[in-house]
N, C-alpha and C. Protein backbone atom coordinates (compact mmCIF):
# COMPACT_ATOMS: atom_id res chain seq x y z
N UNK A 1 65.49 23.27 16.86
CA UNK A 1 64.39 22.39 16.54
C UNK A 1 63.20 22.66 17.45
N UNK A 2 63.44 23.15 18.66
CA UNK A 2 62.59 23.33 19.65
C UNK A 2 61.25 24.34 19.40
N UNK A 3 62.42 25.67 18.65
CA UNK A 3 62.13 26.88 18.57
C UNK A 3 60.87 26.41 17.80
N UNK A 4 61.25 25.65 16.50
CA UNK A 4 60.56 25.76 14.63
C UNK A 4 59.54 24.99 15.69
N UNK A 5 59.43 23.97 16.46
CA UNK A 5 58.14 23.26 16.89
C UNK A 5 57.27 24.37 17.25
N UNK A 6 57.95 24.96 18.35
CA UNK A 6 57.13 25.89 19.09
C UNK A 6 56.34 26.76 18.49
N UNK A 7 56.97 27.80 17.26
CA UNK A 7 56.42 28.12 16.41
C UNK A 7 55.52 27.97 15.46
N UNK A 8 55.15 26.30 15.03
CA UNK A 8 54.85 25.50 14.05
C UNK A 8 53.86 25.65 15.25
N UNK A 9 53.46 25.21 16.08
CA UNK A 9 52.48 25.11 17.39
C UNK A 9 51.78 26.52 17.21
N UNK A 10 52.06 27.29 17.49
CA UNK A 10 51.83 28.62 17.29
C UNK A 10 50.67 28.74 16.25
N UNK A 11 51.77 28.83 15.65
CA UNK A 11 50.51 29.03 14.37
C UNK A 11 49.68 28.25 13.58
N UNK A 12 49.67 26.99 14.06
CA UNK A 12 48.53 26.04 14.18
C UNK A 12 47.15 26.51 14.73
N UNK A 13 47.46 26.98 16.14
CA UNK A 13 46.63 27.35 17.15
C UNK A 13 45.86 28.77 16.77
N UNK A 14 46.53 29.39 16.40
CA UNK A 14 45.99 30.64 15.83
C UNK A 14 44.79 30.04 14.71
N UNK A 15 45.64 29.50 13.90
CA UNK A 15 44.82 29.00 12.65
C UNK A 15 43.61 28.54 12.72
N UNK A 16 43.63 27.78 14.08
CA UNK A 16 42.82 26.82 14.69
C UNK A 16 41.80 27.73 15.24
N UNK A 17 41.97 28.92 15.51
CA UNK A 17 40.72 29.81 16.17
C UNK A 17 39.92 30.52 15.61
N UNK A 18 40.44 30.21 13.70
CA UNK A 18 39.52 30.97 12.20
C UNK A 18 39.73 32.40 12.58
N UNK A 19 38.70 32.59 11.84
CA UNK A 19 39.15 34.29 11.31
C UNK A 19 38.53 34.83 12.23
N UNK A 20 39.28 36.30 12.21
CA UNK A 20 38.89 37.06 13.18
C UNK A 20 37.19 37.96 13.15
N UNK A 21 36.92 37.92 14.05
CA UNK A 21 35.28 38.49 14.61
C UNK A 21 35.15 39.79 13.47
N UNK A 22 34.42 39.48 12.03
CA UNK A 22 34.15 40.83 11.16
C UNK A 22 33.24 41.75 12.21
N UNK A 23 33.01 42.84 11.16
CA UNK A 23 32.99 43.93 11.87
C UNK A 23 31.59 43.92 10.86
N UNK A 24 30.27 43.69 11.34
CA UNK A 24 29.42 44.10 10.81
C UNK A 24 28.99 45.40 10.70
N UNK A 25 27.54 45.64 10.13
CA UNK A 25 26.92 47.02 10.65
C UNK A 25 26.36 47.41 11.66
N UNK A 26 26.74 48.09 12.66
CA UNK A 26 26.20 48.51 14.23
C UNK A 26 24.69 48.75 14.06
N UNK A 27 23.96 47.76 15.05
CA UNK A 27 22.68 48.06 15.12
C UNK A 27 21.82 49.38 15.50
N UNK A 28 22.78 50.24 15.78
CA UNK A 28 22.27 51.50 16.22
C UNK A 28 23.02 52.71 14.64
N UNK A 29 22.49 53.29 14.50
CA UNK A 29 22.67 54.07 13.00
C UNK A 29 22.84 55.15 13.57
N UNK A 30 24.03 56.23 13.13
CA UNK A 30 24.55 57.65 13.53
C UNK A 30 23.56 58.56 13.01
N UNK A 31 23.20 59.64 13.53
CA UNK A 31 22.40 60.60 13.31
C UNK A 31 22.68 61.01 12.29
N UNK A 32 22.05 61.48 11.51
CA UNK A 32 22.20 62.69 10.20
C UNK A 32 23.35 63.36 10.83
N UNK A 33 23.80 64.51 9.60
CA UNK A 33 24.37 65.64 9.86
C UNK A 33 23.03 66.75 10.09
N UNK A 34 23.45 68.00 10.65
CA UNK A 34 22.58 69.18 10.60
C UNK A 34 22.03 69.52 9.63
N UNK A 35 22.50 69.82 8.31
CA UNK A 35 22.34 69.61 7.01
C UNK A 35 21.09 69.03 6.75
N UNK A 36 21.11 67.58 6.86
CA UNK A 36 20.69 66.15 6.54
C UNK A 36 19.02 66.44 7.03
N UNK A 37 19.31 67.29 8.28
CA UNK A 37 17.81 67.77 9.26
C UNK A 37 17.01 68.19 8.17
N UNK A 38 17.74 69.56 8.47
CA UNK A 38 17.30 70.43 7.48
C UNK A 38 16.52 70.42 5.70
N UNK A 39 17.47 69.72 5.58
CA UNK A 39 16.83 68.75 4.19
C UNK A 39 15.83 68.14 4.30
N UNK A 40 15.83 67.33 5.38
CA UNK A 40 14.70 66.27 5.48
C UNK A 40 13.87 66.71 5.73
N UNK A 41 13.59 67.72 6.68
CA UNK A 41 12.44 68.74 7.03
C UNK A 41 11.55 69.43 5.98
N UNK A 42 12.74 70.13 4.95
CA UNK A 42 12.19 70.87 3.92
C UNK A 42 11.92 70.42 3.03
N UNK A 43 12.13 69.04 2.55
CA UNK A 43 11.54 68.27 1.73
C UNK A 43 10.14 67.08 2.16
N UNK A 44 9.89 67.16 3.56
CA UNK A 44 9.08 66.50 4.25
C UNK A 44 7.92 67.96 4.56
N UNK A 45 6.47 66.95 3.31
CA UNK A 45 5.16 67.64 3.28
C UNK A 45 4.51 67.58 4.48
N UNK A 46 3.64 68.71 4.53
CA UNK A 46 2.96 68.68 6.14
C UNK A 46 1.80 67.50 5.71
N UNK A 47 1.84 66.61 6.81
CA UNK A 47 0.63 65.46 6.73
C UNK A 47 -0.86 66.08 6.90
N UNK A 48 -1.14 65.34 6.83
CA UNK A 48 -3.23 65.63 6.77
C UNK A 48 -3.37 65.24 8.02
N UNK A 49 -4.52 65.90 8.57
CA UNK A 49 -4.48 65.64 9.43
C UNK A 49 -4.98 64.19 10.01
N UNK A 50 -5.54 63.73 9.06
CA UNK A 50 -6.51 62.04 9.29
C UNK A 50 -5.40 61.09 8.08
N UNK A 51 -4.50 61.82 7.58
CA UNK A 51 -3.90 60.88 6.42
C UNK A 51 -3.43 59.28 7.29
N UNK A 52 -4.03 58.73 6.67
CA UNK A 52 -3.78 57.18 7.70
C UNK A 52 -2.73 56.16 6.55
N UNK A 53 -2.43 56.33 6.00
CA UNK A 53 -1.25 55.91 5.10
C UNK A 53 -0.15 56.73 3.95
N UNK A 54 0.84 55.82 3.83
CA UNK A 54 1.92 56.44 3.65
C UNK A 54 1.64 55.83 1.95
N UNK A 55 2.19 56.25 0.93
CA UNK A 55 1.96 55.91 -0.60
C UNK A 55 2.83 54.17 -0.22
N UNK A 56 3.15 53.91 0.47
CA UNK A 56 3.94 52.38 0.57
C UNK A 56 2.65 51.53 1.24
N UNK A 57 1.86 52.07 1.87
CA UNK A 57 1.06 51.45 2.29
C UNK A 57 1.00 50.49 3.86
N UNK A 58 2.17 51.35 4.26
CA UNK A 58 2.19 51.09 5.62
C UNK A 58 1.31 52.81 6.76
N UNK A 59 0.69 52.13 7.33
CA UNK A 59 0.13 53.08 8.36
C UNK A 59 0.86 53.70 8.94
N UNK A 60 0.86 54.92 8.92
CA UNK A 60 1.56 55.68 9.77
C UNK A 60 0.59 57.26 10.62
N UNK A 61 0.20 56.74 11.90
CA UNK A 61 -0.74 58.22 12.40
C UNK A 61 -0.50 58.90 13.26
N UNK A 62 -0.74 59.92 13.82
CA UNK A 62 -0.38 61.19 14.54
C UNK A 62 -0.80 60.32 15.94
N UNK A 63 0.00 60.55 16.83
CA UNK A 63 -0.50 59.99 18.08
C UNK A 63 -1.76 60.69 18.75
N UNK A 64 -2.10 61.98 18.38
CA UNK A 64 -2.97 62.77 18.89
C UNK A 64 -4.34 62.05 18.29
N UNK A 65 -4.39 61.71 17.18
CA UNK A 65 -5.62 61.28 16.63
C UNK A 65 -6.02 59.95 16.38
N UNK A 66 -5.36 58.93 17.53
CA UNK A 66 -5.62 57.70 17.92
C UNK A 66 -5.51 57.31 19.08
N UNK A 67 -5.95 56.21 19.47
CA UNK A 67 -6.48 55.44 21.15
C UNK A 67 -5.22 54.46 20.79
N UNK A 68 -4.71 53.84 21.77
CA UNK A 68 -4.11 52.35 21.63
C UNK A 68 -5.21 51.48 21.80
N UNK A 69 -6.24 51.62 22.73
CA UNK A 69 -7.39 50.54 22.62
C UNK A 69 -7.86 50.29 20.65
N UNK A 70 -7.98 51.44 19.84
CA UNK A 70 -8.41 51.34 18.34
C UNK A 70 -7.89 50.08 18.37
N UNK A 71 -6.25 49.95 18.42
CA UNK A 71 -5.46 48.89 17.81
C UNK A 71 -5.73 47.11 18.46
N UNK A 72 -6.24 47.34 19.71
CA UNK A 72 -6.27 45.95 20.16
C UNK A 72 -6.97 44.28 19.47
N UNK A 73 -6.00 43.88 19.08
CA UNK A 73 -6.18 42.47 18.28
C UNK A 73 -6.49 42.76 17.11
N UNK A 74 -6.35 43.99 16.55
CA UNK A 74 -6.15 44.55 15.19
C UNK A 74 -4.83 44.35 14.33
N UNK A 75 -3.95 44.96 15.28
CA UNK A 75 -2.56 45.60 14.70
C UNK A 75 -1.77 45.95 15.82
N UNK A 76 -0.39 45.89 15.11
CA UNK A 76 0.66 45.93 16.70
C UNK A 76 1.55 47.46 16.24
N UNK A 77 0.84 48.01 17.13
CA UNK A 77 1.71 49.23 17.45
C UNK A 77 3.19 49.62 17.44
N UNK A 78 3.77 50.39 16.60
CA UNK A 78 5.00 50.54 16.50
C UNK A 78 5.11 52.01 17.45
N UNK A 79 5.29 52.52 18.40
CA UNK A 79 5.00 54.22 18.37
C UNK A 79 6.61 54.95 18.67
N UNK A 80 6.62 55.96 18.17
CA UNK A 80 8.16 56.69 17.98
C UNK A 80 7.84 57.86 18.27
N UNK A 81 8.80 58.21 19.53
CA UNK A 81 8.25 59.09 20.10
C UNK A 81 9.67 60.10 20.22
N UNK A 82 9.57 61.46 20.47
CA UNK A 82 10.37 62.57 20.24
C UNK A 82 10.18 63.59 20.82
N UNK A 83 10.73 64.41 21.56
CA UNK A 83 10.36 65.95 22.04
C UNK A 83 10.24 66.89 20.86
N UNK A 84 10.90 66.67 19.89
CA UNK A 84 10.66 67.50 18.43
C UNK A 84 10.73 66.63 17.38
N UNK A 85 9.95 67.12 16.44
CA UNK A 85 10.06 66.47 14.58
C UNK A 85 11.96 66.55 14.24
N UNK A 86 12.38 67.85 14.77
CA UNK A 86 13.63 67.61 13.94
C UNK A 86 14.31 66.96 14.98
N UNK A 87 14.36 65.74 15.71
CA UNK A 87 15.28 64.82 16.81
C UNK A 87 15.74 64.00 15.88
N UNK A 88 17.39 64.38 15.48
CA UNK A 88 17.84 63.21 14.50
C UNK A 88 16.97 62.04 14.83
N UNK A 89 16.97 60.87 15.83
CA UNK A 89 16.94 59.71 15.98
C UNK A 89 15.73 59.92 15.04
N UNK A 90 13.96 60.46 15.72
CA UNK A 90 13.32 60.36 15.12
C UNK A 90 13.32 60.34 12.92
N UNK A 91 13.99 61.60 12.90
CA UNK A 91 14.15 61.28 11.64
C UNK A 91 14.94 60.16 10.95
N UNK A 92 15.76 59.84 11.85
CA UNK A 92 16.40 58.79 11.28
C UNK A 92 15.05 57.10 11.56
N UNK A 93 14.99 56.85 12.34
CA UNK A 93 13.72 55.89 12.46
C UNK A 93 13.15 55.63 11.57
N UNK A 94 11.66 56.66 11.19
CA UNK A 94 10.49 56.91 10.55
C UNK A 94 11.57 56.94 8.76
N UNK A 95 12.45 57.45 8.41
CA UNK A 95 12.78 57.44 7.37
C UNK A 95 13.18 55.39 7.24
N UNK A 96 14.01 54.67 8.27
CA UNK A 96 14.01 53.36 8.26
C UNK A 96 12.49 52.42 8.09
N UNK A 97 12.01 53.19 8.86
CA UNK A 97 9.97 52.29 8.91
C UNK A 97 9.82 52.56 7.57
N UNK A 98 10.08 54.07 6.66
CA UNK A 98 9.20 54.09 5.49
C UNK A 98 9.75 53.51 4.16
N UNK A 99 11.53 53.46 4.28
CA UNK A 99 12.09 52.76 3.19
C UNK A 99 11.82 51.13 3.32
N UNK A 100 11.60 50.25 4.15
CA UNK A 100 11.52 48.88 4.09
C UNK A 100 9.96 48.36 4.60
N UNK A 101 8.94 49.02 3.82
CA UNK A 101 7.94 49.12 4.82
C UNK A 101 7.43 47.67 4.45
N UNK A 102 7.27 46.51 3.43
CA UNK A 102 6.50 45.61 3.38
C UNK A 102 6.92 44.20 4.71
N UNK A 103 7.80 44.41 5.34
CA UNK A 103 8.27 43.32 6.21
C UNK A 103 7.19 43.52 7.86
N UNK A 104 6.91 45.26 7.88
CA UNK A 104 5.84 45.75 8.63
C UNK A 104 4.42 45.61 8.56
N UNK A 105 4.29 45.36 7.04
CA UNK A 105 2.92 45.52 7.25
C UNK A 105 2.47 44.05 6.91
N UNK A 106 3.46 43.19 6.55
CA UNK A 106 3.27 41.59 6.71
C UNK A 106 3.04 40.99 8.25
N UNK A 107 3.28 42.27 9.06
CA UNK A 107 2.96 41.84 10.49
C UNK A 107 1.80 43.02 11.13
N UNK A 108 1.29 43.37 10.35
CA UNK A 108 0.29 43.94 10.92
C UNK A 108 0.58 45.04 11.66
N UNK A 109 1.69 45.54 11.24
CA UNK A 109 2.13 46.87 11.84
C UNK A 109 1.68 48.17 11.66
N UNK A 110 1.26 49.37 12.89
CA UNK A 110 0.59 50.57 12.45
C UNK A 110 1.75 51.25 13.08
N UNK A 111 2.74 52.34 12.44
CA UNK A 111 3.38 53.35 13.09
C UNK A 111 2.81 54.46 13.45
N UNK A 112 2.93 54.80 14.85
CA UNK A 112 2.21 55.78 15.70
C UNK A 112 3.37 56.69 15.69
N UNK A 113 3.32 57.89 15.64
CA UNK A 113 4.18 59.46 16.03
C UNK A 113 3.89 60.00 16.71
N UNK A 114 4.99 60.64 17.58
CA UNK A 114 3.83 61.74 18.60
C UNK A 114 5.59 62.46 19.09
N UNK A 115 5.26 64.23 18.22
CA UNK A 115 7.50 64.57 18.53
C UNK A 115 6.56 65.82 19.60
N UNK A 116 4.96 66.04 19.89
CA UNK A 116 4.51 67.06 20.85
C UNK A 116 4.31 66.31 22.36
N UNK A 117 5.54 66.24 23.33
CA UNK A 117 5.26 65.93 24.64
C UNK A 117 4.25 67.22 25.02
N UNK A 118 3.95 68.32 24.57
CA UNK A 118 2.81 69.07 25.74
C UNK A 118 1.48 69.01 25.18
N UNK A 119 1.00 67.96 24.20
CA UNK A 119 -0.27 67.43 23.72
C UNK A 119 -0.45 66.44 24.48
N UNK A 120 0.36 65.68 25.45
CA UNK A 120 -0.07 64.86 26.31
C UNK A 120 -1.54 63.87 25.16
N UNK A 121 -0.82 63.26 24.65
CA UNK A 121 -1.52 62.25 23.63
C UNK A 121 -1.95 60.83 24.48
N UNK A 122 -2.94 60.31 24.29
CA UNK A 122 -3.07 58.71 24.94
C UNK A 122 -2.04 58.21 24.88
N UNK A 123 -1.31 58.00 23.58
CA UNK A 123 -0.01 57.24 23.53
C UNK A 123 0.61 57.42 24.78
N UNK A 124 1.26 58.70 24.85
CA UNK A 124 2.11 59.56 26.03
C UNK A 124 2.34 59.40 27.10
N UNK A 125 0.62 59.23 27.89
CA UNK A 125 0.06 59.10 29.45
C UNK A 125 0.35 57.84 29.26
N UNK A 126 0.25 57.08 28.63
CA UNK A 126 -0.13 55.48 28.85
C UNK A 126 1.68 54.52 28.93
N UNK A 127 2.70 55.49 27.87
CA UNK A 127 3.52 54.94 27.96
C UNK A 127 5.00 55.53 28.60
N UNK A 128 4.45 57.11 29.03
CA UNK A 128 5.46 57.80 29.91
C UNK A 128 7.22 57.66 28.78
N UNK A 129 7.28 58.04 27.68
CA UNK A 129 8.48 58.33 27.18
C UNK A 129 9.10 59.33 27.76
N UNK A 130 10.46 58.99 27.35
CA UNK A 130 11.46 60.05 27.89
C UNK A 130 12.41 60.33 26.71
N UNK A 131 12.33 61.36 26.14
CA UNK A 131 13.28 62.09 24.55
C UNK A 131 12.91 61.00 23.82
N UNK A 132 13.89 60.47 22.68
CA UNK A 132 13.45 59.71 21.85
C UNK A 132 13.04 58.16 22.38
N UNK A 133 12.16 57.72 21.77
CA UNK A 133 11.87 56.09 22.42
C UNK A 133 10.99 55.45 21.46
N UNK A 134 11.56 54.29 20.89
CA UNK A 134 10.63 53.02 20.01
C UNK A 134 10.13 52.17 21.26
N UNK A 135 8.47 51.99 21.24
CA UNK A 135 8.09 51.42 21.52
C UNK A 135 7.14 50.14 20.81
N UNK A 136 7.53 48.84 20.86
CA UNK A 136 6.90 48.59 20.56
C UNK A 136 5.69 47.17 21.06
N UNK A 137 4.44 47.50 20.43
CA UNK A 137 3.65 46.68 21.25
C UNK A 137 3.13 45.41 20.29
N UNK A 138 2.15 44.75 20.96
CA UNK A 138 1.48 43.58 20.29
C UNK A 138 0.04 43.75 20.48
N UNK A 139 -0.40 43.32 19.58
CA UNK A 139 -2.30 43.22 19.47
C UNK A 139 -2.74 42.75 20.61
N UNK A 140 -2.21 42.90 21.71
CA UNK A 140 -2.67 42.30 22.79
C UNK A 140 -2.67 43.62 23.70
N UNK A 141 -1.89 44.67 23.51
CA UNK A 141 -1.98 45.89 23.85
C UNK A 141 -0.64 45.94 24.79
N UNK A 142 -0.09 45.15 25.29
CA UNK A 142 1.06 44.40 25.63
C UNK A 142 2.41 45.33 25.54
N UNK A 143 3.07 46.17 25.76
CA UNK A 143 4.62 46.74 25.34
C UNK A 143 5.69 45.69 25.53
N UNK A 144 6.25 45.17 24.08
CA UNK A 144 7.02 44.11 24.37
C UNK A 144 8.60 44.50 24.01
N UNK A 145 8.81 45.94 23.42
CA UNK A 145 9.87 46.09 23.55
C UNK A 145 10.47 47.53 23.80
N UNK A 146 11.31 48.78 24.54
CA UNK A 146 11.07 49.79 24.64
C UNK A 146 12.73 49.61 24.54
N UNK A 147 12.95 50.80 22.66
CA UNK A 147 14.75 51.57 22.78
C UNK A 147 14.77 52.56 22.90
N UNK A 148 15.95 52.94 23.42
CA UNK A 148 16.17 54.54 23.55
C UNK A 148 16.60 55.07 21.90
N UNK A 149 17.03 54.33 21.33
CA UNK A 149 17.27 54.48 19.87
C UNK A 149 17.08 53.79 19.05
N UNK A 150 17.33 54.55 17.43
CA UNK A 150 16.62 53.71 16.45
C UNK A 150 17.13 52.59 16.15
N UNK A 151 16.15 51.57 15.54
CA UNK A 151 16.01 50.57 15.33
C UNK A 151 16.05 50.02 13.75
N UNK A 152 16.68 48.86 13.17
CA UNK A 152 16.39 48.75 11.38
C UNK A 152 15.13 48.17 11.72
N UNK A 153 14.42 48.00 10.50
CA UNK A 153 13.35 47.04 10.39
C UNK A 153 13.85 45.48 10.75
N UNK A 154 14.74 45.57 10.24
CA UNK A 154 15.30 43.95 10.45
C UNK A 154 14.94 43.90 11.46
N UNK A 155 15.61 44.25 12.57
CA UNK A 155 15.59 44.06 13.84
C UNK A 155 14.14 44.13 14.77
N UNK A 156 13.34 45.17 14.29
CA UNK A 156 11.89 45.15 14.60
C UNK A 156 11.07 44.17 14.25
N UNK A 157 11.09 43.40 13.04
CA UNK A 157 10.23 42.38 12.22
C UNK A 157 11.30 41.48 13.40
N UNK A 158 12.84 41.09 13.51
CA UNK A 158 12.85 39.53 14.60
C UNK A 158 12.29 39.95 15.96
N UNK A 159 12.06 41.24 16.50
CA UNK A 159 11.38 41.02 17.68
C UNK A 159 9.89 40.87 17.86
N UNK A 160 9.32 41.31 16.58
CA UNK A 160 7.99 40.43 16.29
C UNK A 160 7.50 39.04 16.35
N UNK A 161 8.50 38.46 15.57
CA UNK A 161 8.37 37.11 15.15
C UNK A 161 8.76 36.25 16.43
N UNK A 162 9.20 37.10 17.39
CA UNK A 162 9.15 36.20 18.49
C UNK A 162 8.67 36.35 19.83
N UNK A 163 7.40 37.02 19.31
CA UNK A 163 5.86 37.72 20.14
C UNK A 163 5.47 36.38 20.44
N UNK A 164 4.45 35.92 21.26
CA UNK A 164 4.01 34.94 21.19
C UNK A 164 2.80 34.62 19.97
N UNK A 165 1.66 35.66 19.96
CA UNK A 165 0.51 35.83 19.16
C UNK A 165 1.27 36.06 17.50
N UNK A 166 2.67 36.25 17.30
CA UNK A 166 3.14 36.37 16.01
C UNK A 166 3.09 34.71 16.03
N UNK A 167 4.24 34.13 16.48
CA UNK A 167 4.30 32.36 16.64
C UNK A 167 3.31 32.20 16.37
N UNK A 168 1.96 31.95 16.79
CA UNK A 168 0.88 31.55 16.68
C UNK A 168 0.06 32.03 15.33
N UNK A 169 -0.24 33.24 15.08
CA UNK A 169 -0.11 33.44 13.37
C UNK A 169 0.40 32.87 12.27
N UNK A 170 2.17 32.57 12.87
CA UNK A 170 2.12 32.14 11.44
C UNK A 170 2.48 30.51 11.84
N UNK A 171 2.06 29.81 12.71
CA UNK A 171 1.76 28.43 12.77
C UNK A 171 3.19 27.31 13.11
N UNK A 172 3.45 28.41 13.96
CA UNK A 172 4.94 27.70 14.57
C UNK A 172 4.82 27.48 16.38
N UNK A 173 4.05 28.28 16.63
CA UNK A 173 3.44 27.68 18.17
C UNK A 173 3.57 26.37 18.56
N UNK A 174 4.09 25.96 19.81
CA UNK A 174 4.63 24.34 20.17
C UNK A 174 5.71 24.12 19.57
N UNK A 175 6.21 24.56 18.03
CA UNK A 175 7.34 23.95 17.47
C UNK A 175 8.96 23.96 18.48
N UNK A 176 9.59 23.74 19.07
CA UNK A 176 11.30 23.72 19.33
C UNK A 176 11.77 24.16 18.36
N UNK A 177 12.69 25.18 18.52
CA UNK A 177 13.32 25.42 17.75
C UNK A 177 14.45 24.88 17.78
């Protein structure tokens, strides 16, 4: 009788602690295969050199041929930075910014590139990257968040939304959450 209690206890307690911790999707995304590079490369047109948008209509510009001052209280800087175009992460990134682009540009987002560290770009001097790095800033000129790897949009649009000058945009400033 002892045993069936003990047991009956048991698995109450278990029961009692719900289901076990799912296994979502890891916020960090595995590189392409080599392959995957390669593809992406050879199907990826050489840009213009002033082309300042993407057919989605999110900004996307060469770090060489912009200031971060342009952007101040304009637009909040996304910049993705790379020692080369073919750096999985990078390709993996910029392919994430360009498939979900309207959640970006509902925040006033401009994606900056720059995969030439010996162009020493404004971006560059100003924000000292090291191999791949999302940086990203606020219209205030501000760097409010710096990964070593890529990022979903999801995750870029909630670290927006909890900028201060985002709060204040969209009219939640003072509120408690």
């Amino acid at each position: 009788m002892k045993n069936l209690f003990a047991i009956t206890m048991m698995v109450l307690a278990v029961a009692a602690m719900g289901p076990g911790r799912e296994m979502g999707t890891p916020s960090r995304v595995n590189p392409p295969s080599a392959a995957d590079v390669d593809a992406a490369q050879a199907a990826r047109p050489d840009p213009a050199p002033n082309d300042a948008a993407t057919a989605s209509g999110l900004h996307v510009l060469e770090a060489t041929t912009t200031t971060p001052e342009e952007f101040l209280w304009q637009a909040r800087p996304v910049v993705v930075f790379a020692d080369t175009a073919a750096d999985p992460s990078f390709l993996v990134q910029i392919k994430a910014l360009q498939d979900l682009p309207q959640p970006l540009i509902d925040r006033d987002v401009v994606v900056i590139t720059d995969t030439d560290p010996g162009a020493r770009s404004p971006w560059r001097q100003q924000l000292h990257p090291r191999g791949f790095s999302l940086v990203i800033m606020d219209k205030d000129g501000q760097v409010k968040q710096r990964k070593p790897a890529p990022w979903s949009v999801r995750e870029i649009s909630r670290a927006i939304d909890k900028f201060p000058l985002r709060l204040e945009e969209i009219g939640r400033a003072g509120v408690l959450p």
